[in-house]
N, C-alpha and C. Protein backbone atom coordinates (compact mmCIF):
# COMPACT_ATOMS: atom_id res chain seq x y z
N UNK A 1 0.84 -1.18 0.00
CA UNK A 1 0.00 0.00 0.00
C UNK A 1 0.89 1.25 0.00
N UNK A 2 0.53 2.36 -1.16
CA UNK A 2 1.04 3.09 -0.74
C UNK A 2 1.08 4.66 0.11
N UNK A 3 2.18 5.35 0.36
CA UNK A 3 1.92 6.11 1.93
C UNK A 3 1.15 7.67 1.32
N UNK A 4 0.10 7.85 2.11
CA UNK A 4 -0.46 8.98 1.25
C UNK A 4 0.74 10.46 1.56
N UNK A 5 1.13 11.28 0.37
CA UNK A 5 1.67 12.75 0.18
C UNK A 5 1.27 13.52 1.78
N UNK A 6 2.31 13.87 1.93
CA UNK A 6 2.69 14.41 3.67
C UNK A 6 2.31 16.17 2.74
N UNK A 7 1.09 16.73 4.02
CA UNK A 7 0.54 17.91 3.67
C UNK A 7 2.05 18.97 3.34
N UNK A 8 1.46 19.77 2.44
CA UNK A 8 1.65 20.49 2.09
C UNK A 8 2.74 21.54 3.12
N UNK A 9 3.88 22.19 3.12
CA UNK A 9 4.84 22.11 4.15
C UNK A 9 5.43 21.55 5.30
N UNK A 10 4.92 20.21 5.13
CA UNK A 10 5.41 19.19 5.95
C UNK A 10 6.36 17.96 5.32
N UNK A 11 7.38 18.66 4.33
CA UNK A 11 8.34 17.21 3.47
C UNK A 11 8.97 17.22 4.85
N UNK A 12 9.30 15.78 4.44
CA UNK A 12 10.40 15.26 5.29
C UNK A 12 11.72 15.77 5.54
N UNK A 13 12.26 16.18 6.92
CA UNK A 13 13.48 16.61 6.58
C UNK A 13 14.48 15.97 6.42
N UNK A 14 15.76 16.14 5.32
CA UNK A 14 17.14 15.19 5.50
C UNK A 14 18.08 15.39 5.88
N UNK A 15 18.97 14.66 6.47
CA UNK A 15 20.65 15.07 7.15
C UNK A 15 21.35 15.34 6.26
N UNK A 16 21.60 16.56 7.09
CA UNK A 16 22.75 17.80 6.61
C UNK A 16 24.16 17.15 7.02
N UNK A 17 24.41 16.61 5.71
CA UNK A 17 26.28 16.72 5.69
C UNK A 17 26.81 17.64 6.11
N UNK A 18 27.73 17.60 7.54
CA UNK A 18 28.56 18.26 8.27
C UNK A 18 29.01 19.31 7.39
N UNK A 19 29.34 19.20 6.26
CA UNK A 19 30.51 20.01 5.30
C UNK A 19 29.43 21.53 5.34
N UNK A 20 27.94 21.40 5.25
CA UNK A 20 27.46 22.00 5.01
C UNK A 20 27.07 23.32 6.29
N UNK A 21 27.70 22.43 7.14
CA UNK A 21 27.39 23.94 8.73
C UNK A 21 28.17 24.91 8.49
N UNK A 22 28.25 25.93 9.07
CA UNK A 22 29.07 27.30 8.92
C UNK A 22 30.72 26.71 10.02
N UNK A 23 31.65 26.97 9.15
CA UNK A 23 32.91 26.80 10.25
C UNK A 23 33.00 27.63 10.97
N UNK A 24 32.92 28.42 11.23
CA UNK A 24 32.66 29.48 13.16
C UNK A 24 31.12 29.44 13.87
N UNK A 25 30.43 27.92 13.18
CA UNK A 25 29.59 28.06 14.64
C UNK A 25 30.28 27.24 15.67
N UNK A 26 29.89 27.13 16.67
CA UNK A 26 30.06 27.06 18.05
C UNK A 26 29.48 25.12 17.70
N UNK A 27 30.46 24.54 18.63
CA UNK A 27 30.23 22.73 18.86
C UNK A 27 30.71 22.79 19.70
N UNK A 28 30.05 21.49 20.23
CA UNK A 28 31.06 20.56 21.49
C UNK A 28 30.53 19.11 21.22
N UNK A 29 31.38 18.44 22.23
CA UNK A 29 31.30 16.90 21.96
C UNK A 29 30.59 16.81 23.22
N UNK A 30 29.83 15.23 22.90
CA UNK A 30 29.37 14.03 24.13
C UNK A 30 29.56 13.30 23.57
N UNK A 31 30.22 12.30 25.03
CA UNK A 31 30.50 10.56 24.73
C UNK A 31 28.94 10.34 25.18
N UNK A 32 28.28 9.16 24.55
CA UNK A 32 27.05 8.83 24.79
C UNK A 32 27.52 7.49 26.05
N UNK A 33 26.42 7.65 26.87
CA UNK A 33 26.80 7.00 28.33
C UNK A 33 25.78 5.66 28.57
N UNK A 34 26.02 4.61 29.34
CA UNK A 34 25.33 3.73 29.30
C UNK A 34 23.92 4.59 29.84
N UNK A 35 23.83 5.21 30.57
CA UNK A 35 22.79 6.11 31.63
C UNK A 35 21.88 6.66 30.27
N UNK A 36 22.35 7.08 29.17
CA UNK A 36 21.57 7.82 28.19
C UNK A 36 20.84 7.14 27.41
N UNK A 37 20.98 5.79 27.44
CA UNK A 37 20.36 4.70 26.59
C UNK A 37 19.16 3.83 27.20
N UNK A 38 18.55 3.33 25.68
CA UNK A 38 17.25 2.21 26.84
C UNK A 38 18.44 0.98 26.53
N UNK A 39 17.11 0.17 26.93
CA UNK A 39 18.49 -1.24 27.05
C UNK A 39 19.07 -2.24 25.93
N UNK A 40 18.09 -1.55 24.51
CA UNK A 40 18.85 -2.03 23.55
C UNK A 40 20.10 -1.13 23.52
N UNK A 41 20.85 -0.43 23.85
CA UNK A 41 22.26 0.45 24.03
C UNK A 41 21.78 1.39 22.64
N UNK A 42 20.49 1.73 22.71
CA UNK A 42 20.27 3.66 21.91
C UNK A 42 20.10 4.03 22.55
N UNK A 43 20.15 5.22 22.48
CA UNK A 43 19.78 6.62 23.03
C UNK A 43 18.69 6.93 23.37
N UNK A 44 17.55 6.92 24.69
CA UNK A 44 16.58 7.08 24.66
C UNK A 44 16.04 8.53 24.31
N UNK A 45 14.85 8.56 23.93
CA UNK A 45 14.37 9.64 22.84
C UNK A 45 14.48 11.01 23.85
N UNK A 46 13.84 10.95 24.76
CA UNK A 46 13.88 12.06 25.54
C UNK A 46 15.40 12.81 26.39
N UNK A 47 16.29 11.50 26.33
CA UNK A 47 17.46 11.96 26.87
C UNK A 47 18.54 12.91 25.28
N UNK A 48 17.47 12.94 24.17
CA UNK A 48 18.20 13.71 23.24
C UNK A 48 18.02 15.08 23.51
N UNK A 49 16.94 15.50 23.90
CA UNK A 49 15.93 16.58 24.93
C UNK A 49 17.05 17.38 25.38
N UNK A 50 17.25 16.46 26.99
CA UNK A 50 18.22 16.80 27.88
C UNK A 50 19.13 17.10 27.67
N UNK A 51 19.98 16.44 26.24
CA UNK A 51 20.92 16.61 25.80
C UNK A 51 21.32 17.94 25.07
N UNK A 52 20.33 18.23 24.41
CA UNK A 52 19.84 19.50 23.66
C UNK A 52 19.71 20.65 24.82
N UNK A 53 19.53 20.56 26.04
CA UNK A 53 19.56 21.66 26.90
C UNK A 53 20.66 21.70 27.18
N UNK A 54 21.04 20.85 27.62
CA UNK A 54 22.97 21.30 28.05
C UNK A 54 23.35 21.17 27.24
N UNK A 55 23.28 21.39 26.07
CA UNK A 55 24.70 22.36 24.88
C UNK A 55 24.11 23.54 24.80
N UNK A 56 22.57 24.21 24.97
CA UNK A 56 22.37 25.27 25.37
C UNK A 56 22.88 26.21 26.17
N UNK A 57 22.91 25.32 27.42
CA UNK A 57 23.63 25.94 28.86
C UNK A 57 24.86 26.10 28.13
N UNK A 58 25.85 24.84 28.12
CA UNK A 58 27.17 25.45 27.47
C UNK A 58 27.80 26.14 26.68
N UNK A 59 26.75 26.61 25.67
CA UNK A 59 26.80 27.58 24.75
C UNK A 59 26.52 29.02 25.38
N UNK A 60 25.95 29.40 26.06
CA UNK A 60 25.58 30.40 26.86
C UNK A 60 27.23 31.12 26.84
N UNK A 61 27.76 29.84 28.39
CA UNK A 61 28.73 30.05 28.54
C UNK A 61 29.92 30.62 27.61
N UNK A 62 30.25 29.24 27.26
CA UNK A 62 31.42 29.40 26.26
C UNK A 62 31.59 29.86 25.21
N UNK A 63 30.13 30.10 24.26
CA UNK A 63 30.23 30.97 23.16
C UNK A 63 29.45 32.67 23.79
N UNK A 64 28.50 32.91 24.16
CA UNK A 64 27.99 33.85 24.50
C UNK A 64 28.67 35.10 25.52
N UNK A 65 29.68 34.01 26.27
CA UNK A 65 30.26 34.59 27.55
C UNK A 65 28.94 35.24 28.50
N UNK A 66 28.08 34.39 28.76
CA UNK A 66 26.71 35.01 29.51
C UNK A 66 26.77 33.56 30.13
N UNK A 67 26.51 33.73 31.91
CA UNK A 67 26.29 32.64 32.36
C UNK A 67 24.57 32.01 32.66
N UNK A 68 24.31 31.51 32.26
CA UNK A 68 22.74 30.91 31.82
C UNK A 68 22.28 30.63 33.42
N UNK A 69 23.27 29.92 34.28
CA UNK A 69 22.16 29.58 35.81
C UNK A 69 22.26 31.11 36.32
N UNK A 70 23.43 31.69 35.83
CA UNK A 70 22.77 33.37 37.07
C UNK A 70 21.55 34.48 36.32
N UNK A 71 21.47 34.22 35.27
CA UNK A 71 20.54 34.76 34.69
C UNK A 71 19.44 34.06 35.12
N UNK A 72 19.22 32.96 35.56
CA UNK A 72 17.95 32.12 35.81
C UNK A 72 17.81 32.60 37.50
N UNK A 73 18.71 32.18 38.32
CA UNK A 73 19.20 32.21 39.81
C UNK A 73 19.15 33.96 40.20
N UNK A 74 20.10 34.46 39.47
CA UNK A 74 20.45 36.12 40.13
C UNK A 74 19.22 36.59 39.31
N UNK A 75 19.07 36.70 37.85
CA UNK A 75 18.31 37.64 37.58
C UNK A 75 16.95 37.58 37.12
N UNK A 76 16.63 36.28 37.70
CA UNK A 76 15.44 35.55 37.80
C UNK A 76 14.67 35.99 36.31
N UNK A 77 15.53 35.68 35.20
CA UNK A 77 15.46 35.37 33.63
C UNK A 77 15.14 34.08 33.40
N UNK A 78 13.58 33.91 33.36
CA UNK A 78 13.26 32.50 32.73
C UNK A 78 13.65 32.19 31.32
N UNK A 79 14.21 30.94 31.23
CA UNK A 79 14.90 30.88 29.52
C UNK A 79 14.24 29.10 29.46
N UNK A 80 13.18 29.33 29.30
CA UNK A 80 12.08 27.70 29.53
C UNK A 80 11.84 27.48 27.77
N UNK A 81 11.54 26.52 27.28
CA UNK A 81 11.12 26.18 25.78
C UNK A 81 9.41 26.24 25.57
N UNK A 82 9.29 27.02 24.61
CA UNK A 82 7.71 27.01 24.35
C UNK A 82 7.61 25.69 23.23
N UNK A 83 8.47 25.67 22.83
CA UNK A 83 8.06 23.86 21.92
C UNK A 83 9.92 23.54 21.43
N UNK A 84 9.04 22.23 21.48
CA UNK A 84 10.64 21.39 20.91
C UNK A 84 10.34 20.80 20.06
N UNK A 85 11.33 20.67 18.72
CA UNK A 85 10.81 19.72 17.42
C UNK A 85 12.46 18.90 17.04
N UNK A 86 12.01 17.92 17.07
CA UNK A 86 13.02 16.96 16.73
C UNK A 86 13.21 15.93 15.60
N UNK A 87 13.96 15.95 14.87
CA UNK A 87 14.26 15.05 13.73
C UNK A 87 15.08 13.98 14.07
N UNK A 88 15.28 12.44 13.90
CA UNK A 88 15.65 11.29 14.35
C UNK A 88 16.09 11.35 12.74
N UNK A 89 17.50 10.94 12.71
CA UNK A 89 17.56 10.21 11.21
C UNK A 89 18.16 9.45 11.10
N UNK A 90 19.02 8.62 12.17
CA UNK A 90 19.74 7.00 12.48
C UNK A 90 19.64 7.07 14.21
N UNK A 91 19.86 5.95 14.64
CA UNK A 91 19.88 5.56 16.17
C UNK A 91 21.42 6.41 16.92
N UNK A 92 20.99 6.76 17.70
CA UNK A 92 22.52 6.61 18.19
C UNK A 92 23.01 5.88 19.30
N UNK A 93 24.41 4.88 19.70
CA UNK A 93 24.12 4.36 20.16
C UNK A 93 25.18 4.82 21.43
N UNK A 94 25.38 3.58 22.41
CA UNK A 94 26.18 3.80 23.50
C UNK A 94 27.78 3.68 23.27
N UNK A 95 28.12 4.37 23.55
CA UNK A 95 29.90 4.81 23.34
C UNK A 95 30.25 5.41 22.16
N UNK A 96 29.22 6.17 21.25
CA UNK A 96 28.99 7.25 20.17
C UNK A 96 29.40 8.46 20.67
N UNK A 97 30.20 9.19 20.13
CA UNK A 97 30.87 10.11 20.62
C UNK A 97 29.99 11.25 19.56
N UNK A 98 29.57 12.36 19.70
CA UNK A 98 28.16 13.15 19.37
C UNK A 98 29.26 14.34 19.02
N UNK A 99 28.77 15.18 17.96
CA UNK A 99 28.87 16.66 17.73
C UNK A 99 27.57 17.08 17.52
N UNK A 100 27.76 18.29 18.63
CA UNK A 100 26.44 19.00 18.28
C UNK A 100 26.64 20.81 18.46
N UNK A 101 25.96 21.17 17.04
CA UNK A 101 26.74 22.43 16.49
C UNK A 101 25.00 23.12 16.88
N UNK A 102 25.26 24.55 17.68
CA UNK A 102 24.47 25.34 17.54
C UNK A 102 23.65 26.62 16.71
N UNK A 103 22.82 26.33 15.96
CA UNK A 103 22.98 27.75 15.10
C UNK A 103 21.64 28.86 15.56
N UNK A 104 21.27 29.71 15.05
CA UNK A 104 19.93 30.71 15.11
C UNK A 104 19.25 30.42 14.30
N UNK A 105 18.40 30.40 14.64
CA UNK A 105 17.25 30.82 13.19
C UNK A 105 17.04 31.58 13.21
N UNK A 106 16.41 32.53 14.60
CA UNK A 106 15.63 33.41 14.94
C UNK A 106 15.72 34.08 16.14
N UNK A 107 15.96 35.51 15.84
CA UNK A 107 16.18 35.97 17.43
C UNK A 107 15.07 37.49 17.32
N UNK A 108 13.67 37.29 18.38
CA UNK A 108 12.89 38.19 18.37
C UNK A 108 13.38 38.87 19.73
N UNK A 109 11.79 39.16 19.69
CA UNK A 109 11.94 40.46 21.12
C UNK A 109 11.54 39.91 21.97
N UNK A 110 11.07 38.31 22.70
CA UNK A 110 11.16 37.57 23.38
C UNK A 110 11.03 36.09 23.40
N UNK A 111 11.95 35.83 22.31
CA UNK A 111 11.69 34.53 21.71
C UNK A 111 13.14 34.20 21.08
N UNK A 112 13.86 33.03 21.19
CA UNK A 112 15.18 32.33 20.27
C UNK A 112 14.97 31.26 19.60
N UNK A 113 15.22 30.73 18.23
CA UNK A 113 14.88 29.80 17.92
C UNK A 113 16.11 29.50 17.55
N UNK A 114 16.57 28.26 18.56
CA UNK A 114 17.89 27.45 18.33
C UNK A 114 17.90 26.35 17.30
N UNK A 115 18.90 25.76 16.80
CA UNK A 115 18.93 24.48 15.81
C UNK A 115 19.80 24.04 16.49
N UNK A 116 19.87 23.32 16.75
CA UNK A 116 20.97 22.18 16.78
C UNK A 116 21.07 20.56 15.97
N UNK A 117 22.36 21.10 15.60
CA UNK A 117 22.47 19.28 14.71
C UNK A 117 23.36 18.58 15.34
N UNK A 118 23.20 17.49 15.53
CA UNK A 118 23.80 16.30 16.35
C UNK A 118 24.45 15.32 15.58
N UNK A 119 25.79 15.39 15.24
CA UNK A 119 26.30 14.19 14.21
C UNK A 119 27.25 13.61 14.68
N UNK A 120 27.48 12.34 14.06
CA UNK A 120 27.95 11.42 14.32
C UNK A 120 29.33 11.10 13.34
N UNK A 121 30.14 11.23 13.21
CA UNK A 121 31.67 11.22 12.23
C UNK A 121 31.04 12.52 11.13
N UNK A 122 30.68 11.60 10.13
CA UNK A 122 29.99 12.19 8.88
C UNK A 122 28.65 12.42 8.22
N UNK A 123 27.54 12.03 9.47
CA UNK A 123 26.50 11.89 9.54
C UNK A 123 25.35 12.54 10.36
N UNK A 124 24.62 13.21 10.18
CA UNK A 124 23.81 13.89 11.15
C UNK A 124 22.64 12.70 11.80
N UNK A 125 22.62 12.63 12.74
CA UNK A 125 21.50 11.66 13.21
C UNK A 125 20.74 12.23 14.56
N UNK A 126 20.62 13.57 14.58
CA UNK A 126 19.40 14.08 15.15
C UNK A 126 19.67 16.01 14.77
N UNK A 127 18.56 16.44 14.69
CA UNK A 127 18.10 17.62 14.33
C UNK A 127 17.12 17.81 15.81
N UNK A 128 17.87 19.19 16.45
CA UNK A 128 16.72 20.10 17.16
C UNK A 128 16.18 21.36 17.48
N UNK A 129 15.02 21.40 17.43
CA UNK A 129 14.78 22.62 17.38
C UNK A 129 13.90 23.54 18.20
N UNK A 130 14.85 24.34 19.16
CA UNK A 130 13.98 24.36 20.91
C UNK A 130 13.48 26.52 20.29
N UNK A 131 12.67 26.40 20.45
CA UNK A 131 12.16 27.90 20.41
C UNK A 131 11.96 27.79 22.03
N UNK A 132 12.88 28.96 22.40
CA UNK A 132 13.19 29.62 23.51
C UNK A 132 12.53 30.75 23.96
N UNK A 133 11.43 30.99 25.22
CA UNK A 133 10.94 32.17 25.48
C UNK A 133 11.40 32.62 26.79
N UNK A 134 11.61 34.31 26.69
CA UNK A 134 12.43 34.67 27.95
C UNK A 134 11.10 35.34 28.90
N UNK A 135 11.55 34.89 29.95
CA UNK A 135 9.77 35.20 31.03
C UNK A 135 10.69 35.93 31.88
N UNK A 136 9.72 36.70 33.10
CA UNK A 136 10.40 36.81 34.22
C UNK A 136 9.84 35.55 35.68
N UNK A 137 10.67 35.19 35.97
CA UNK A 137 10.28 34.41 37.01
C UNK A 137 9.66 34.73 38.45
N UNK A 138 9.42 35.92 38.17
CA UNK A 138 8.72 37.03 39.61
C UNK A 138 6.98 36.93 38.66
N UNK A 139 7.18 37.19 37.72
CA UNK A 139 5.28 37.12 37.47
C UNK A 139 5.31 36.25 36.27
N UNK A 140 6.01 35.72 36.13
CA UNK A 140 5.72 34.10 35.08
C UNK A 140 5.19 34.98 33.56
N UNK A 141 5.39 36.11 32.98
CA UNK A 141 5.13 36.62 31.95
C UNK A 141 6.55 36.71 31.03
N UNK A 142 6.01 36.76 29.90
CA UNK A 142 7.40 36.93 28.90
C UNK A 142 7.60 38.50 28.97
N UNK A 143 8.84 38.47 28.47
CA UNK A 143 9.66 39.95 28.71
C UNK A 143 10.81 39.33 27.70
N UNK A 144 11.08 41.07 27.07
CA UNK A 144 12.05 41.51 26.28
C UNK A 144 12.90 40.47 26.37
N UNK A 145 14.07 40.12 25.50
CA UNK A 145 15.44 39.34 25.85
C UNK A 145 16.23 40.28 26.60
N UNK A 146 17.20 40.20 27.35
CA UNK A 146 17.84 40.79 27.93
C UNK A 146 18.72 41.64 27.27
N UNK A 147 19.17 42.74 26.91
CA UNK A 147 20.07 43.98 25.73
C UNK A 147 21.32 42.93 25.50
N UNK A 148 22.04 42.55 27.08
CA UNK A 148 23.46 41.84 26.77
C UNK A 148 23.13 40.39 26.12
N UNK A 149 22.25 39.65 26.15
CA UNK A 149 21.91 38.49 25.68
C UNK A 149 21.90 38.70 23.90
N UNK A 150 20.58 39.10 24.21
CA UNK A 150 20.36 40.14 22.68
C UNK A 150 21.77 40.07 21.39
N UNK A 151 21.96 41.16 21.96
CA UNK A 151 23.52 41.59 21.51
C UNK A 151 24.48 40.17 21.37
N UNK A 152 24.74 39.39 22.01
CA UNK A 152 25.54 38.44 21.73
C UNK A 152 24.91 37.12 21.15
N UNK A 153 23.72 37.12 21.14
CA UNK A 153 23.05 36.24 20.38
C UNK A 153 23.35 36.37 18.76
N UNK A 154 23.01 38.08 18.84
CA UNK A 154 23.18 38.66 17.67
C UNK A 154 24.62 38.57 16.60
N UNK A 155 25.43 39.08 17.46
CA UNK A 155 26.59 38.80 17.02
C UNK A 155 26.97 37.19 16.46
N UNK A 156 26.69 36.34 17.05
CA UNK A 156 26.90 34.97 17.58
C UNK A 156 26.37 34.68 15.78
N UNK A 157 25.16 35.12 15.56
CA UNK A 157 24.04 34.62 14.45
C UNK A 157 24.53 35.20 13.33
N UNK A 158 25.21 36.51 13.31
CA UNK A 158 25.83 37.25 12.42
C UNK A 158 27.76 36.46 11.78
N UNK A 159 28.29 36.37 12.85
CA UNK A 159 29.48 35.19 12.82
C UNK A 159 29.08 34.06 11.69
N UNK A 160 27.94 33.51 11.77
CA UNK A 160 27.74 32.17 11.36
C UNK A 160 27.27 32.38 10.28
N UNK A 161 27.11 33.16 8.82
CA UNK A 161 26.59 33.80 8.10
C UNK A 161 27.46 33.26 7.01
């Protein structure tokens, strides 16, 4: 039988050959851990999630030079996900050593839309995509991005061009 035509802006997406990211975005590595897997030794789906938040956090850091828990902690800057969309395009398994490169899509007036691709040597085998809203954590409402965030987001998105 065959599969009925996927609506109308919904094609399938495919893995992006590494060659094709910008060389000054921002990566880091993970060794994939027995802890991250179900018990066939993949990656369980939601620990790609988790995974996808801490290269956030570390990107903050190390590319942004903005530390992400004191903005949450000191300046009570909620940086929570209004949706997450994820692309699977091979398994990954346990003792897979991961690149995962951050880029922008989108940087509003209280909203980030991150990408991240997750590959494997020469192969991309997960795509994510966390749209980021900045709240304040005193009345749970969204608010502006922060000017210094802003600004180095900006820059960050402009680099990768």
């Amino acid at each position: 039988m065959e599969r009925p035509p996927l609506p109308k802006g919904r094609e399938r997406p495919l893995p992006l050959h590494p060659r094709y990211l910008p060389d000054d975005a921002w990566s880091t590595k993970r060794n994939i851990r027995f802890s991250d897997c179900d018990p066939a030794g993949i990656v369980y789906t939601p620990r790609f999630i988790d995974m996808a938040n801490g290269v956030i956090e570390d990107f903050f850091l190390d590319q942004l030079r903005i530390d992400y828990h004191a903005l949450i902690q000191k300046d009570r800057v909620g940086l929570g996900y209004k949706s997450v969309d994820t692309d699977f395009f091979k398994p990954a398994f346990m003792g897979d050593r991961l690149s995962f490169t951050v880029l922008m899509e989108h940087i509003g007036r209280t909203s980030i839309i991150f990408v991240i691709h997750c590959v494997r040597e020469l192969e991309e085998v997960m795509r994510c995509r966390l749209v980021m809203v900045t709240t304040s954590l005193n009345t749970n409402n969204a608010i502006n991005i922060p000017p210094d965030l802003k600004d180095a987001l900006i820059a960050y998105r402009d680099s990768c061009r």
